[in-house]
Protein backbone atom coordinates (compact mmCIF):
# COMPACT_ATOMS: atom_id res chain seq x y z
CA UNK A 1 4.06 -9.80 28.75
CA UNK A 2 3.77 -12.79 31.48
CA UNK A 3 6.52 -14.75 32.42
CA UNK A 4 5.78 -18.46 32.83
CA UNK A 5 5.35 -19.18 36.54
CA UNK A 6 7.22 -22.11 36.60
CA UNK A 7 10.24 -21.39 35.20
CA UNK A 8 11.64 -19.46 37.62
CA UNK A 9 10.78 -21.93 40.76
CA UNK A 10 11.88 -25.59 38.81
CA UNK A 11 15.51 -25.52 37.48
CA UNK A 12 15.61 -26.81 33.56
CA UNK A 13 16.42 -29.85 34.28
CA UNK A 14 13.06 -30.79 36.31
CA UNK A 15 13.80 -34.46 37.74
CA UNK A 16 14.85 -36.28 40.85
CA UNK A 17 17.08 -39.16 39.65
CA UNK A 18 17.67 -42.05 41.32
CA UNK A 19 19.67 -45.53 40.79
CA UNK A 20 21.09 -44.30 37.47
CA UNK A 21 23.43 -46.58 35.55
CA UNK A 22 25.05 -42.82 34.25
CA UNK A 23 27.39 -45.00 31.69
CA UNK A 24 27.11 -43.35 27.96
CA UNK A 25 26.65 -45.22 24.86
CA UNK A 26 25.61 -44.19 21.56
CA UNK A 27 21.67 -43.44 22.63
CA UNK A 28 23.22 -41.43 25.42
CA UNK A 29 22.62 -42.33 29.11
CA UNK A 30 20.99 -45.67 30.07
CA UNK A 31 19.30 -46.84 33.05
CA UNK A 32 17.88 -43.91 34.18
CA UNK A 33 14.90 -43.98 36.73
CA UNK A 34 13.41 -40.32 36.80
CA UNK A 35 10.67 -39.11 39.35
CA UNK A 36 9.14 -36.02 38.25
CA UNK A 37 7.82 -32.81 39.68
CA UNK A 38 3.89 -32.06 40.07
CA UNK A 39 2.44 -32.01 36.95
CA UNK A 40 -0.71 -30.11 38.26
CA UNK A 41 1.80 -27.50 38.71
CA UNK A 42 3.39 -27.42 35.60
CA UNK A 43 3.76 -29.86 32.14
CA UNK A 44 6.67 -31.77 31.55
CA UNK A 45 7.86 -32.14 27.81
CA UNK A 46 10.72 -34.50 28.18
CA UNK A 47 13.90 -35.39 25.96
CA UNK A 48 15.22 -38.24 26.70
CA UNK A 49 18.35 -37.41 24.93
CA UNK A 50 19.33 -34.27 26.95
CA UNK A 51 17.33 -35.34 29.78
CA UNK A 52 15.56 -32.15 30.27
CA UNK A 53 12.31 -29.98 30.27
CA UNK A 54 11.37 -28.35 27.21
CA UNK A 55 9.49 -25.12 26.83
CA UNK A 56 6.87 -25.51 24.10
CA UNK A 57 5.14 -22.62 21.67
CA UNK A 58 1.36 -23.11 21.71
CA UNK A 59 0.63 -21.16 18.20
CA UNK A 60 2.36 -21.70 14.80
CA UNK A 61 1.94 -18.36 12.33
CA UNK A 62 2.62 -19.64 8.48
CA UNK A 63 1.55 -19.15 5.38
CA UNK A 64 -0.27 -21.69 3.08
CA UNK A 65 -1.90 -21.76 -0.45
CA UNK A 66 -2.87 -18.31 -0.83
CA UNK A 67 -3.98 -18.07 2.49
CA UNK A 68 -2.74 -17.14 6.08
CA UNK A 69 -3.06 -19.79 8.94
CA UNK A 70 -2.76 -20.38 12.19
CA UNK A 71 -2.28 -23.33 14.00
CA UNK A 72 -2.20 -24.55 17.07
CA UNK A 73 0.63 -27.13 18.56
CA UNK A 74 -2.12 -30.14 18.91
CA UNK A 75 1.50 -32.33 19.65
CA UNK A 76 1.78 -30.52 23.11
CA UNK A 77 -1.95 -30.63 24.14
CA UNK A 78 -2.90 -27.45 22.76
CA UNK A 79 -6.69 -27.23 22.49
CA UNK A 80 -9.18 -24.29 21.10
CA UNK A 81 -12.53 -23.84 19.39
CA UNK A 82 -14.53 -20.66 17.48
CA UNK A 83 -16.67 -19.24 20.17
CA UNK A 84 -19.20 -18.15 17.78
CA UNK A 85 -19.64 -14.50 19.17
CA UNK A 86 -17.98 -12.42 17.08
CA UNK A 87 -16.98 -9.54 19.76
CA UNK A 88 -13.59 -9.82 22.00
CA UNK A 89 -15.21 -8.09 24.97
CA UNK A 90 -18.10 -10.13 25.95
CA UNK A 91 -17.44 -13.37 24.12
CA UNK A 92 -17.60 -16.32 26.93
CA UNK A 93 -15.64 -19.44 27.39
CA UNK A 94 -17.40 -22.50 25.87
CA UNK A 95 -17.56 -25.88 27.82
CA UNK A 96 -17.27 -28.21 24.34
CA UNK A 97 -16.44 -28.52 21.23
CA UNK A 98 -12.86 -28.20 22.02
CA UNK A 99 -10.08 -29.58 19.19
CA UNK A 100 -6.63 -30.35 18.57
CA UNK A 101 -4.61 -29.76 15.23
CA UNK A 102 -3.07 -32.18 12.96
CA UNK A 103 -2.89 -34.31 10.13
CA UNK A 104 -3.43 -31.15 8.12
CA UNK A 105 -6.90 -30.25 10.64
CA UNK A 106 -7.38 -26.50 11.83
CA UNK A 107 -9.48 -24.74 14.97
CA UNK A 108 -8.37 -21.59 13.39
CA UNK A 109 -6.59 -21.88 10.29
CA UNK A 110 -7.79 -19.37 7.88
CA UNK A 111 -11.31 -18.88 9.10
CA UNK A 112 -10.69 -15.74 10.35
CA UNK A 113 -9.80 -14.16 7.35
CA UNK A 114 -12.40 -10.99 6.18
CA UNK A 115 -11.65 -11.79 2.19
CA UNK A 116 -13.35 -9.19 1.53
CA UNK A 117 -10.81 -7.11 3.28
CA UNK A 118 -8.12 -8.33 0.72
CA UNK A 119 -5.50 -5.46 0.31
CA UNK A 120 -3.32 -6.26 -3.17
CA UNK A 121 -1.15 -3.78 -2.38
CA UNK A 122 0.51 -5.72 0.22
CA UNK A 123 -1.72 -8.79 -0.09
CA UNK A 124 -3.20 -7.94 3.84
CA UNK A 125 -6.50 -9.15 5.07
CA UNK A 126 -8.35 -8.46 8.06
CA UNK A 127 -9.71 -10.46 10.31
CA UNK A 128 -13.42 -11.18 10.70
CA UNK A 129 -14.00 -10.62 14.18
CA UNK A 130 -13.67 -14.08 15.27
CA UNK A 131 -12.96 -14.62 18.80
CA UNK A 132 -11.47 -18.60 19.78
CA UNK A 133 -10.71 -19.67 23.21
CA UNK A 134 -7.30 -21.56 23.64
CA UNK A 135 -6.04 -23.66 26.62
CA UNK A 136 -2.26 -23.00 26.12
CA UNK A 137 0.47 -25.62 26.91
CA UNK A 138 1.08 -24.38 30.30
CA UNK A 139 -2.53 -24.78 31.51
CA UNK A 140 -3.45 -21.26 30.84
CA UNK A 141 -7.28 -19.99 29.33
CA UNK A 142 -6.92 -17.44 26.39
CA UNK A 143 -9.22 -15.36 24.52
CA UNK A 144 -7.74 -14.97 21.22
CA UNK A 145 -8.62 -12.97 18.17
CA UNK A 146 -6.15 -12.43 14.70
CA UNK A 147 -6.84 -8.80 13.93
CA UNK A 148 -5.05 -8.88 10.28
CA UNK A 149 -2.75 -11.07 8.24
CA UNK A 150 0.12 -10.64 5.61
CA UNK A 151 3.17 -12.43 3.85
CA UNK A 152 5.23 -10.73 6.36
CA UNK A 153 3.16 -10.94 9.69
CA UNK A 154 0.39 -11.33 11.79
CA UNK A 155 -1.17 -8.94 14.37
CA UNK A 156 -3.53 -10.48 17.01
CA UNK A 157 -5.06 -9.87 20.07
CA UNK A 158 -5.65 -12.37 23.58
CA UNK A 159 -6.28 -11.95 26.98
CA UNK A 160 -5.95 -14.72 29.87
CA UNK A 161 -8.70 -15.73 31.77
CA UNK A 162 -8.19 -14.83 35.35
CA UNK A 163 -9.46 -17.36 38.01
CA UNK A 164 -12.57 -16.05 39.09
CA UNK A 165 -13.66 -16.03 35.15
CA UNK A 166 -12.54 -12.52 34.23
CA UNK A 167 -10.24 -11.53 32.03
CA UNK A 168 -7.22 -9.87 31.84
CA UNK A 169 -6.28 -6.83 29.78
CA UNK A 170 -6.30 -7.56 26.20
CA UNK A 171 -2.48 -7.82 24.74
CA UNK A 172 -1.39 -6.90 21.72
CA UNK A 173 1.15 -8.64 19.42
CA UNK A 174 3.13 -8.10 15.56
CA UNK A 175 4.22 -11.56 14.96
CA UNK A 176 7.08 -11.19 11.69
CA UNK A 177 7.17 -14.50 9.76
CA UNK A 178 7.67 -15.12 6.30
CA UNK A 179 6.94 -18.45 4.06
CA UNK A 180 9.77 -20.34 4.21
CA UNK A 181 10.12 -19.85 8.21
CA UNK A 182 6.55 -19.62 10.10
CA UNK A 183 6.50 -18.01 13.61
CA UNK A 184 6.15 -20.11 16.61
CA UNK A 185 4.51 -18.59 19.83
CA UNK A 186 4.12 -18.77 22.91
CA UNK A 187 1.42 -17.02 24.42
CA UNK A 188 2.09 -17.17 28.00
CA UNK A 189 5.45 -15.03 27.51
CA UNK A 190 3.97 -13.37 24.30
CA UNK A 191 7.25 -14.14 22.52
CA UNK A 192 8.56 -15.73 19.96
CA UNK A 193 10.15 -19.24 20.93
CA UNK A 194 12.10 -21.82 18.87
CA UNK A 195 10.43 -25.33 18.43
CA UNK A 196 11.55 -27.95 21.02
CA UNK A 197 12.70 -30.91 21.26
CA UNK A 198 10.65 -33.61 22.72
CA UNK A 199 9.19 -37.15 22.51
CA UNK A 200 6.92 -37.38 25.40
CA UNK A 201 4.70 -35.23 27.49
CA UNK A 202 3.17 -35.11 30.87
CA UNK A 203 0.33 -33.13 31.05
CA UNK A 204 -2.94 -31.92 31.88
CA UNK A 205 -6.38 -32.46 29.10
CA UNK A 206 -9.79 -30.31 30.34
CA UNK A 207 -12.95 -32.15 30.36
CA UNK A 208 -15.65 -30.29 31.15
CA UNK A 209 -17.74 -32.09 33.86
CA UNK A 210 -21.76 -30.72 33.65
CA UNK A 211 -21.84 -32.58 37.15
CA UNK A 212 -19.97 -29.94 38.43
CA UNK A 213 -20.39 -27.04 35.71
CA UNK A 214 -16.25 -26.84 35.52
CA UNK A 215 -13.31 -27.86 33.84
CA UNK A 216 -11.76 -31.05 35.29
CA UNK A 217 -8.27 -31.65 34.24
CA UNK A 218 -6.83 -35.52 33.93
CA UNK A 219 -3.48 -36.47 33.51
CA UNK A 220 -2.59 -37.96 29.96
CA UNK A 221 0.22 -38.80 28.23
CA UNK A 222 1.13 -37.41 24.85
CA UNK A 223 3.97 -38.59 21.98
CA UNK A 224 5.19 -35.78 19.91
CA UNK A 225 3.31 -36.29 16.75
CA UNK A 226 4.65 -33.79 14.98
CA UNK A 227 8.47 -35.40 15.10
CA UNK A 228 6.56 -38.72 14.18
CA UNK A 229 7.30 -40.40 17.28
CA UNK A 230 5.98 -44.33 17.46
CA UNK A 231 5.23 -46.43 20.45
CA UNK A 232 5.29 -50.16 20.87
CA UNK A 233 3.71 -51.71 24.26
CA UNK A 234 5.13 -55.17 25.24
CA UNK A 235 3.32 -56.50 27.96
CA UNK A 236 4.34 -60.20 28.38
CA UNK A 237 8.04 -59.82 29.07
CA UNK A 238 10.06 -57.89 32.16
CA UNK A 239 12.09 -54.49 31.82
CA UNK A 240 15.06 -55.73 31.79
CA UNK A 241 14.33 -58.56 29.30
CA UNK A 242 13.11 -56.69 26.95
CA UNK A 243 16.54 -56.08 24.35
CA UNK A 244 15.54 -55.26 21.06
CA UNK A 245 12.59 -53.66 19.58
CA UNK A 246 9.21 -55.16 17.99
CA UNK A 247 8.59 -55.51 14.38
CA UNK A 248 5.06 -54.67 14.39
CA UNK A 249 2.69 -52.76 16.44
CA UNK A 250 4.20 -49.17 16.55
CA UNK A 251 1.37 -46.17 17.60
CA UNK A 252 1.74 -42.53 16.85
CA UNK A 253 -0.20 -39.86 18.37
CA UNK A 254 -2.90 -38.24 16.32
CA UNK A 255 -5.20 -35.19 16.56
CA UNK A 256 -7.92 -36.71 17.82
CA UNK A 257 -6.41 -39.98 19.60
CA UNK A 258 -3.22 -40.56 21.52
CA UNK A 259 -3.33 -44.24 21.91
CA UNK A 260 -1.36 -43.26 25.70
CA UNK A 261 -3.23 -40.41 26.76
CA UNK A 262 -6.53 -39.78 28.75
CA UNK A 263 -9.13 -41.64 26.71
CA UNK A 264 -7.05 -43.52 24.81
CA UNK A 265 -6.75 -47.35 23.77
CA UNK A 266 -3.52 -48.21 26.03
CA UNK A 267 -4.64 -45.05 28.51
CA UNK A 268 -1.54 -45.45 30.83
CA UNK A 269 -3.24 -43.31 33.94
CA UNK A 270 -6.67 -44.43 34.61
CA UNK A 271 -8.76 -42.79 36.91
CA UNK A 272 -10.92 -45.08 39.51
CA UNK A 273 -13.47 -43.82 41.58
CA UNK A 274 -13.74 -46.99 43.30
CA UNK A 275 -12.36 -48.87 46.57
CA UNK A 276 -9.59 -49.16 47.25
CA UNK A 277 -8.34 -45.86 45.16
CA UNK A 278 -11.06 -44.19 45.90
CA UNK A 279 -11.22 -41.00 43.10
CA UNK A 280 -7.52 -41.85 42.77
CA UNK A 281 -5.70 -41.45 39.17
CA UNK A 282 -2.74 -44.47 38.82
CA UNK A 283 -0.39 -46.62 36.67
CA UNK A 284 -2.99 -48.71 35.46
CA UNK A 285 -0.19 -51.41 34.05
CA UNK A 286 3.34 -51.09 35.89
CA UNK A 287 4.12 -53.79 34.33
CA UNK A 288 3.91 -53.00 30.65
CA UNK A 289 7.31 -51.85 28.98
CA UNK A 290 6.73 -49.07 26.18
CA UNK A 291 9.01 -49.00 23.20
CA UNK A 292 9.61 -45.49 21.86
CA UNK A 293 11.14 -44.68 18.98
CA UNK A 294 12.10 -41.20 18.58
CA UNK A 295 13.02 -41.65 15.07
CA UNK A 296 17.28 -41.26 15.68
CA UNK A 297 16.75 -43.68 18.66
CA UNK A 298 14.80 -46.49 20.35
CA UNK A 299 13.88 -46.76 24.13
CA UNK A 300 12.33 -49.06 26.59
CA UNK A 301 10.59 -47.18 29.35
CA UNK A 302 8.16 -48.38 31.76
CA UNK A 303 5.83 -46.01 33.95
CA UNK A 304 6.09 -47.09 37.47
CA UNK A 305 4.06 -45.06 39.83
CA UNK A 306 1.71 -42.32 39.75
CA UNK A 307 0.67 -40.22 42.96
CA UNK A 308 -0.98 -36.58 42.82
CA UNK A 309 0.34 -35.42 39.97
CA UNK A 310 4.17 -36.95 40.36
CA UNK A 311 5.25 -39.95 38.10
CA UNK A 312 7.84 -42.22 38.72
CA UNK A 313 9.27 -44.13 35.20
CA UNK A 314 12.47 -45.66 34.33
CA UNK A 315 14.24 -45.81 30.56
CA UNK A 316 16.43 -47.34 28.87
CA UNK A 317 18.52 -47.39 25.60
CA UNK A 318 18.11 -50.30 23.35
């Protein structure tokens, strides 16, 4: 079992604040300007209700229509695809084809369930040797293989890609879960973690660059699809004019777009190669003020600064 390398270096609470109003209303505190840790160190899944770091599961074990799944937590950047080699020892990592899950979308799912394996004595099945390669939510490579499935529990196998390519020894794992409450895991401690709450993410999304024949890894921005949280962008009026939220125009995050996030639409961090950033990742509109509404509450917020991995934003209550 691995223990999450950041956890024990960044306290829970993750942020520098600075100039904070600290008064209390009923959205909780206001005025709050947050600069965050490194990023390429670790994610940040934030709350803006607690004001706090999150830790997020990266697989979901649950049961569907006569069928076992697995799915992977697309709303925290989770990413994996079928490698195609059906053997756990010498199957490779693949440079594409990677997915997300959502809007009812699977890179595992049920397809690797043996039905001819189909026990109904206990209604098991065993897996068909598939082997999938997962990029976890704390920036971690996993080989990943679900040995057998049941109403009751899964057993898989995964091992972590070192850095020099290998692999580490394959782990082992019983995962109990039953219909009515599905599993939710996290494979970097290889435990069992409840679901968190959060509304918006700073991460880290692999692209795989032929250029250089490796991963590159560019800062995005996610909303947490699966609580349904929406995002407004008002970009003709200041932060502090800005008092009640828009009709029209709300954004949620989906599987395959995240109107925030690298590649996106309203991509907040842009990468320019150019003078005068020179291969530098920033803000590309301090200006704009995001509306975020977490479903219990509304917030402005408005991404000031980005350098090396460390953002500096400010929200508000509205």
């Amino acid at each position: 079992m691995r223990s999450k390398y950041f956890v024990v270096a960044i306290s829970a609470f993750m942020f520098i604040m600075t100039g904070c109003d600290n008064t209390k209303d009923d959205n909780n505190v206001t005025g709050i300007e947050i600069t965050t840790t490194d990023i390429n160190q670790a994610p940040l899944f934030f709350n803006f209700g607690s004001v706090s770091y999150e830790n997020v599961h990266d697989i979901t074990f649950l049961s569907g229509d006569m069928t076992y799944l697995v799915g992977l937590n697309g709303s925290a950047g989770v990413v994996g695809v079928k490698s195609g080699i059906n053997d756990f020892t010498t199957a490779t990592l693949p440079t594409a084809g990677y997915a997300s899950d959502g809007d009812g979308n699977y890179v595992v799912g049920d397809s690797w369930m043996d039905m001819s394996t189909y026990n109904p004595s206990d209604h098991s099945i065993q897996g068909d040797g598939s082997v999938y390669f997962i990029r976890t939510a704390s920036y971690e490579w996993v080989k990943f293989e679900v040995l057998s499935g049941s109403p009751s529990s899964f057993s898989i196998q995964y091992a972590f890609r070192n850095t020099d390519g290998t692999y580490g020894a394959a782990e082992t794992a019983t995962i109990p879960y039953t219909s009515a409450e599905p599993a939710y895991f996290d494979l970097t401690t290889g435990s069992v973690i409840p679901t968190a709450d959060w509304q918006l993410a700073l991460t880290l999304v692999p692209e795989y660059s032929p250029e250089l024949s490796s991963f590159m890894y560019m800062p995005t921005i996610l909303t947490n699809m699966d609580a349904s949280v929406q995002v407004a962008i008002i970009d003709d009026m200041a932060f502090d004019d800005v008092v009640t939220a828009p009709v029209s125009g709300w954004m949620m995050d989906e599987a395959d777009m995240h109107p925030l996030g690298y590649g996106g639409d309203y991509m907040v961090l842009v990468y320019h190669p150019e003078p005068p950033y020179n291969h530098k990742v920033i803000v590309e509109n301090p200006g704009y003020v995001y509306i975020i509404d977490t479903g219990n509450y509304v917030y402005k917020l408005q991404f000031k600064l980005y350098n090396s991995g460390i953002m500096l934003f400010s929200y508000e209550g509205l």
